[in-house]
Every structure is written in structure tokens, then in C-alpha cells.
C-alpha atoms as a PDB file:
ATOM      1  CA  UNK A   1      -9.567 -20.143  -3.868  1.00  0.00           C
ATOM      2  CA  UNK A   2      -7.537 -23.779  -3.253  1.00  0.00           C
ATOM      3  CA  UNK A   3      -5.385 -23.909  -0.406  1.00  0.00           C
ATOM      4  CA  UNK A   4      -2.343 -24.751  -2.869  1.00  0.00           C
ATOM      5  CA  UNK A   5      -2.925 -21.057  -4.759  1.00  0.00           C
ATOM      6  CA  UNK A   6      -3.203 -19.720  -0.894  1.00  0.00           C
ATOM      7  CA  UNK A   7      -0.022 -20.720  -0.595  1.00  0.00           C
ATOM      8  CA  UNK A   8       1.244 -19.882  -3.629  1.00  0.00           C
ATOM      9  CA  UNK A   9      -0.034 -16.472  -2.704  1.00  0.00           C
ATOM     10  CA  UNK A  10       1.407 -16.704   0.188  1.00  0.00           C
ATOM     11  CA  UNK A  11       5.051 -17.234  -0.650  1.00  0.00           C
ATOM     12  CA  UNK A  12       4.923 -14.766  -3.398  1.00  0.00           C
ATOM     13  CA  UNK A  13       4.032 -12.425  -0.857  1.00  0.00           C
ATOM     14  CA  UNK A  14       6.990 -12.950   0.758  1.00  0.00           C
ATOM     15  CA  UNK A  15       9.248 -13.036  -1.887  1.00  0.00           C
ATOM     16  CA  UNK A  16       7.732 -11.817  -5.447  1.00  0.00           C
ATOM     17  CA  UNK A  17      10.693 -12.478  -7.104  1.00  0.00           C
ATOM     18  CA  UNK A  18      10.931 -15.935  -6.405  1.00  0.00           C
ATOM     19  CA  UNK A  19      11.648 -18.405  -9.156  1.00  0.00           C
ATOM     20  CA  UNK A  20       8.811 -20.521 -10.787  1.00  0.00           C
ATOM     21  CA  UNK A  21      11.100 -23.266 -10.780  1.00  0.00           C
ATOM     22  CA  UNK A  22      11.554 -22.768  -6.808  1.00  0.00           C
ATOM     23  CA  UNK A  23       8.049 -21.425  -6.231  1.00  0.00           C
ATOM     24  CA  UNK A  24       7.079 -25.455  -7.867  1.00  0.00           C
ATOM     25  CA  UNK A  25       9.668 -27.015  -5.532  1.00  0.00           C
ATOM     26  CA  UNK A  26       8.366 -25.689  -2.350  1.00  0.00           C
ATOM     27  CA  UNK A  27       4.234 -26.147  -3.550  1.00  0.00           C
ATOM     28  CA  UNK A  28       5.034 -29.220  -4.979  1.00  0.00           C
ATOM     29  CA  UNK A  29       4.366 -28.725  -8.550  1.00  0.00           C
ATOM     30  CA  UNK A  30       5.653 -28.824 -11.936  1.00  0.00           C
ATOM     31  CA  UNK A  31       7.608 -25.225 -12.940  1.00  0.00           C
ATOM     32  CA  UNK A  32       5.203 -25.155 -15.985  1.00  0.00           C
ATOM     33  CA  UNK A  33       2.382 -26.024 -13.420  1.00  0.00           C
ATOM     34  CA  UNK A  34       3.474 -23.612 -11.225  1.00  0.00           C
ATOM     35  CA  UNK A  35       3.707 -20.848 -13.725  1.00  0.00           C
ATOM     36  CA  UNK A  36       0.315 -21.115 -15.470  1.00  0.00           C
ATOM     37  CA  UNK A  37      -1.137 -20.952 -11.570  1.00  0.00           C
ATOM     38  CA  UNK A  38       0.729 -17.478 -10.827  1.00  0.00           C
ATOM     39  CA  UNK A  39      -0.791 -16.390 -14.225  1.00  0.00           C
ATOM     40  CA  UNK A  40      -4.282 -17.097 -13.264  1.00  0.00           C
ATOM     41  CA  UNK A  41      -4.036 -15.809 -10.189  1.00  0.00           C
ATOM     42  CA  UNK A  42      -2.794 -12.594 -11.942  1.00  0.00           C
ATOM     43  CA  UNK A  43      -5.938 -12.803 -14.501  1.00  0.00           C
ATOM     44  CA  UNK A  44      -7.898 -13.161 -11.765  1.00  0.00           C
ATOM     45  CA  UNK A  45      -6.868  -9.942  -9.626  1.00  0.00           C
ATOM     46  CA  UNK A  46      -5.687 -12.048  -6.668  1.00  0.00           C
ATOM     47  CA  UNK A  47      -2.237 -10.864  -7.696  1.00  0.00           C
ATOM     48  CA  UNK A  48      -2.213  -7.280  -8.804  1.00  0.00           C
ATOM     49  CA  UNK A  49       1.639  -6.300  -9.091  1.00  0.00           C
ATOM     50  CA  UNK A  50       5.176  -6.779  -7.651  1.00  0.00           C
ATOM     51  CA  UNK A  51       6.807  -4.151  -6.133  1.00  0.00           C
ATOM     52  CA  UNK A  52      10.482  -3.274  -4.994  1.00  0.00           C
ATOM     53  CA  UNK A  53      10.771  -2.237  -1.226  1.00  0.00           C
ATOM     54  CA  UNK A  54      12.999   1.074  -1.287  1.00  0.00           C
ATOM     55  CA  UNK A  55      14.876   2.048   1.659  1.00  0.00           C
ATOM     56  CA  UNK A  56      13.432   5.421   1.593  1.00  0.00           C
ATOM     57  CA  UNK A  57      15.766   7.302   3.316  1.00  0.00           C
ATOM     58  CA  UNK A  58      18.512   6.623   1.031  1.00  0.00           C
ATOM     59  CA  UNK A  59      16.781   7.667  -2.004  1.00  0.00           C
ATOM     60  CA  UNK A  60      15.660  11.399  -0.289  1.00  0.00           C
ATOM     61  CA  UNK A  61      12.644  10.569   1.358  1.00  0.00           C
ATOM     62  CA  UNK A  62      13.561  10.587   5.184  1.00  0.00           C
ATOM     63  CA  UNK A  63      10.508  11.971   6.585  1.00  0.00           C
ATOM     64  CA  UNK A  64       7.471   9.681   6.885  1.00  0.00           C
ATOM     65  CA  UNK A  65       3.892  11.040   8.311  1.00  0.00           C
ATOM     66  CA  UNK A  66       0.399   9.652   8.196  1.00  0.00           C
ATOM     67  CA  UNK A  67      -2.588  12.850   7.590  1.00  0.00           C
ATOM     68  CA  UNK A  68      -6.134  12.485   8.754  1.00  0.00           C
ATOM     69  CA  UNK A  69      -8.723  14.518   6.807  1.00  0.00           C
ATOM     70  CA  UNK A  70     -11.953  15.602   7.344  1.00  0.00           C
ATOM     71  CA  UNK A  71     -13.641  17.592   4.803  1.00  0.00           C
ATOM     72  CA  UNK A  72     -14.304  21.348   5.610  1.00  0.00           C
ATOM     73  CA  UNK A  73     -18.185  20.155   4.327  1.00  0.00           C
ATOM     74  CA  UNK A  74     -19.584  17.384   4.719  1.00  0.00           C
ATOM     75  CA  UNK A  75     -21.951  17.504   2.255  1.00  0.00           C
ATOM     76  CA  UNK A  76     -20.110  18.171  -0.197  1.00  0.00           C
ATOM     77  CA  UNK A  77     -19.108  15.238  -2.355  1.00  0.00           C
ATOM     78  CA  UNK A  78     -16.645  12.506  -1.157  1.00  0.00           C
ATOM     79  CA  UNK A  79     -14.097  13.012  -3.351  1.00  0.00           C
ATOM     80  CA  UNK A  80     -11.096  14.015  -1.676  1.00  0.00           C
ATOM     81  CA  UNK A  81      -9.373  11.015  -2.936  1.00  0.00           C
ATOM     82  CA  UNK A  82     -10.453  11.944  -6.657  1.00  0.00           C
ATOM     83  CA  UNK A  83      -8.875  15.710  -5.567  1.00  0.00           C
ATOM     84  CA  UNK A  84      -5.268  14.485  -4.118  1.00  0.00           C
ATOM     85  CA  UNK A  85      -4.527  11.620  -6.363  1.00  0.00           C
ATOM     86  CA  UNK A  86      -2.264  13.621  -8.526  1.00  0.00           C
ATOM     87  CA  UNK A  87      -0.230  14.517  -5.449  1.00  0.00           C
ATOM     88  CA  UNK A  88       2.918  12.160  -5.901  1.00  0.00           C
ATOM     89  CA  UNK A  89       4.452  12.544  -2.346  1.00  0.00           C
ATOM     90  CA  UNK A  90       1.141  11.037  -1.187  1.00  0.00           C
ATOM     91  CA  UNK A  91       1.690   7.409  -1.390  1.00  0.00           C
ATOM     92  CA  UNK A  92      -1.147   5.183   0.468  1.00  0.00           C
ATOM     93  CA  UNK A  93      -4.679   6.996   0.965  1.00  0.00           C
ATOM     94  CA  UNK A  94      -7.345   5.041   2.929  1.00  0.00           C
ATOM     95  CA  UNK A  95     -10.898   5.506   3.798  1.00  0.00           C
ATOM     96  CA  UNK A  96     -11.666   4.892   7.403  1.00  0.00           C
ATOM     97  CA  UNK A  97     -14.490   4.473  10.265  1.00  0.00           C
ATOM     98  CA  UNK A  98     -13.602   7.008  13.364  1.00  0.00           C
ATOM     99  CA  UNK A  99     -13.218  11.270  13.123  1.00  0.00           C
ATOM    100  CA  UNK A 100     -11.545  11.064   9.627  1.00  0.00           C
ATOM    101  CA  UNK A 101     -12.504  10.625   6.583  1.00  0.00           C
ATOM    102  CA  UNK A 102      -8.604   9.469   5.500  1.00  0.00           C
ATOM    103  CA  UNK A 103      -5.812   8.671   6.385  1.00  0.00           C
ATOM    104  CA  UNK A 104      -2.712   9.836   4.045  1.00  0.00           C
ATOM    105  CA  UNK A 105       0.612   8.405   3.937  1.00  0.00           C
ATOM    106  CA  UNK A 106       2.774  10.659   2.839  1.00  0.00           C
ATOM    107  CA  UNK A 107       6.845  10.729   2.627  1.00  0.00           C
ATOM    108  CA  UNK A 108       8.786  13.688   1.797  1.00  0.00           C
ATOM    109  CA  UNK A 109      12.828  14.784   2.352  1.00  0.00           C
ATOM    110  CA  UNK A 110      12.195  18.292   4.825  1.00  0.00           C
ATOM    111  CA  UNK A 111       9.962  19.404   7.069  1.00  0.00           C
ATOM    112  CA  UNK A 112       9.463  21.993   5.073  1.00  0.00           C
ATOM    113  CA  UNK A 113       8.443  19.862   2.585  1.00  0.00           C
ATOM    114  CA  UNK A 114       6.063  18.329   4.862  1.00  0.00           C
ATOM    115  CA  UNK A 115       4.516  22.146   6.086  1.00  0.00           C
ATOM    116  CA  UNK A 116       4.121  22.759   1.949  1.00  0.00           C
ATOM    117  CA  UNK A 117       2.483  19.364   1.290  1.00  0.00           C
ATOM    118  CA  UNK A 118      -0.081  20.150   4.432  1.00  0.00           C
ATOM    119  CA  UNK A 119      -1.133  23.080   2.707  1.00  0.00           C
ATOM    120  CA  UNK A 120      -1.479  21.898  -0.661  1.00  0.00           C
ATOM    121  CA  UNK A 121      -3.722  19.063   0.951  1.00  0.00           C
ATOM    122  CA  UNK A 122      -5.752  21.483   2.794  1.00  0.00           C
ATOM    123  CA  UNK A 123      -6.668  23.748   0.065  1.00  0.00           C
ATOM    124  CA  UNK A 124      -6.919  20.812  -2.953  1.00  0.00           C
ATOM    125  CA  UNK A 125      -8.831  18.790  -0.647  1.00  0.00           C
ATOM    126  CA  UNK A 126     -10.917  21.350   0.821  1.00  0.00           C
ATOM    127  CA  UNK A 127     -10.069  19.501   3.933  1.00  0.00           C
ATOM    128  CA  UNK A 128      -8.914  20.078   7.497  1.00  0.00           C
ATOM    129  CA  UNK A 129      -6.098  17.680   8.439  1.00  0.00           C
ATOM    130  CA  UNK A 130      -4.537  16.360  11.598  1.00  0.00           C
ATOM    131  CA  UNK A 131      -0.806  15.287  11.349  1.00  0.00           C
ATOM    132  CA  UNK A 132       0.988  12.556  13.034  1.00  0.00           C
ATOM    133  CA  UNK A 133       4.917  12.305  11.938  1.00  0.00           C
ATOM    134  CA  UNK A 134       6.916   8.854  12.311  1.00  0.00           C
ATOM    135  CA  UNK A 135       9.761   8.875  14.403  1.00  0.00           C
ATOM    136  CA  UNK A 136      11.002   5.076  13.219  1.00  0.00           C
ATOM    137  CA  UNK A 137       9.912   2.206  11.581  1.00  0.00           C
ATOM    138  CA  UNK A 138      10.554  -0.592  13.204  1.00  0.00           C
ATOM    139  CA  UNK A 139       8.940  -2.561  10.605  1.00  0.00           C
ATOM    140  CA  UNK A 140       6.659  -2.113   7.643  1.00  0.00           C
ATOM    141  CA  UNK A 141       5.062  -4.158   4.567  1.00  0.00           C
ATOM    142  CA  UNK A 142       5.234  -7.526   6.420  1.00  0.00           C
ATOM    143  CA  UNK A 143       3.480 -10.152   4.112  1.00  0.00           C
ATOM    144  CA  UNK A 144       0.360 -11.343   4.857  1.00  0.00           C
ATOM    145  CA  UNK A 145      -0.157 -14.724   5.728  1.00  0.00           C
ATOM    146  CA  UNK A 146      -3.117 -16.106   3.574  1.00  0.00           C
ATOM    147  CA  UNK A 147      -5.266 -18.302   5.586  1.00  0.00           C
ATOM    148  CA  UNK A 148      -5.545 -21.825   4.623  1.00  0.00           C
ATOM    149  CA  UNK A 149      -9.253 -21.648   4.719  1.00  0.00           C
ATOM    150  CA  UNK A 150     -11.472 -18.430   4.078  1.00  0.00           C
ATOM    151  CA  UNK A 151     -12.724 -17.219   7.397  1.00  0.00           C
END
């Protein structure tokens, strides 16, 4: 990838809903220029999707936790994504290296909400899970600064 659609990527990470006309002004390009980049870049899958961030607690989602699993059997098949994915309140699911398997984010408005989801997880996933709720957020979602040069 050039180092002009790095930082094209870049500032669009920062602010998706930046103009093409400003997005040109601040690469140094044309608008049109500009524009046909951001749609390669989209054609390409180096740009998947813009998103809205959502101050969660005002829409009914106060409570924020992150869920390891582990799979009651490891042999069985990995598919505990495949098994959960229907589950809207779950909203990030990673694999990982360490004890886990996953780890879940998940963001619900109650406790109780959160004790129901647990279960849910537990028997869908056929999974034992550990449980770590947030207490703040002092930040989250920061862009990413795209290197000049691949490392």
C-alpha cells in the first residue's frame, strides 16, 4: 500500500465522515482523485465500513464486561464463535493465545441482564466462562495510526 492511501487511511480513521473535498485538501489531491482512492481502498478490503460511535449508556446499555471462554471439551470442535454469533448483546468476540479460548465483549442495561447472558453463553457455547465487568472507560476505539511504511 502507498504511503499517500496510508494516510488516507489514516485520517479516515479518525474521522470517517470526513469530506472528499477536505480529505483531498489535507492529502493533497484532487476531490475526484481523492474519491476514486477511498473507493479502491474500499474494493480492496482495506476499508471495510464506517461506523457511528454511540454513547452507550444513553441508549440503555450501561453495563460493559469482557467474558473469557474455554470450552467444557476441548476436542470438540472450535466453534464457539459459529454457536454465539446470533447473540446480539455480544458485540466484539476474539480468539486469543493464554487460558481462553475468547474473549467476549459484551454490553447489556442490568446486572441481571448480565447473570442471564452468562448463562445463555455457558450452555450455547458449551463453555465455561470467566467474567471481568468494566467499571469506566476512560477511553475506547482510538484510531489507529497507519504506519508510513509496513513493518
Amino acid at each position: 500500500m502507498e504511503a499517500l492511501d496510508r494516510r488516507i487511511v489514516s485520517l479516515l480513521a479518525a474521522d470517517g465522515r470526513m469530506s472528499f473535498a477536505d480529505l483531498a485538501r489535507k492529502v493533497g489531491l484532487s476531490t475526484s482523485a481523492a474519491h476514486q482512492r477511498v473507493k479502491r481502498l474500499e474494493e480492496r478490503g482495506i476499508i471495510t465500513g464506517y461506523r457511528a460511535v454511540v454513547d452507550h449508556a444513553a441508549v440503555g446499555l450501561p453495563l460493559t464486561a469482557l467474558v473469557s471462554v474455554v470450552p467444557f471439551d476441548p476436542a470438540a470442535p472450535d466453534d464457539i464463535p459459529e454457536r454465539l454469533e446470533h447473540i446480539p448483546e455480544i458485540v466484539s468476540c476474539w480468539s486469543v493465545a493464554g487460558d481462553e479460548n475468547y474473549v467476549l465483549l459484551v454490553r447489556v442495561a442490568r446486572p441481571q441482564e448480565l447473570e442471564d447472558l452468562l448463562a445463555r453463553i455457558r450452555t450455547e457455547g458449551s463453555c465455561s466462562t470467566n467474567t471481568t465487568v468494566v467499571l469506566s472507560t476512560p477511553w475506547e476505539g482510538r484510531p489507529v495510526e497507519v504506519p508510513e511504511e509496513p513493518v
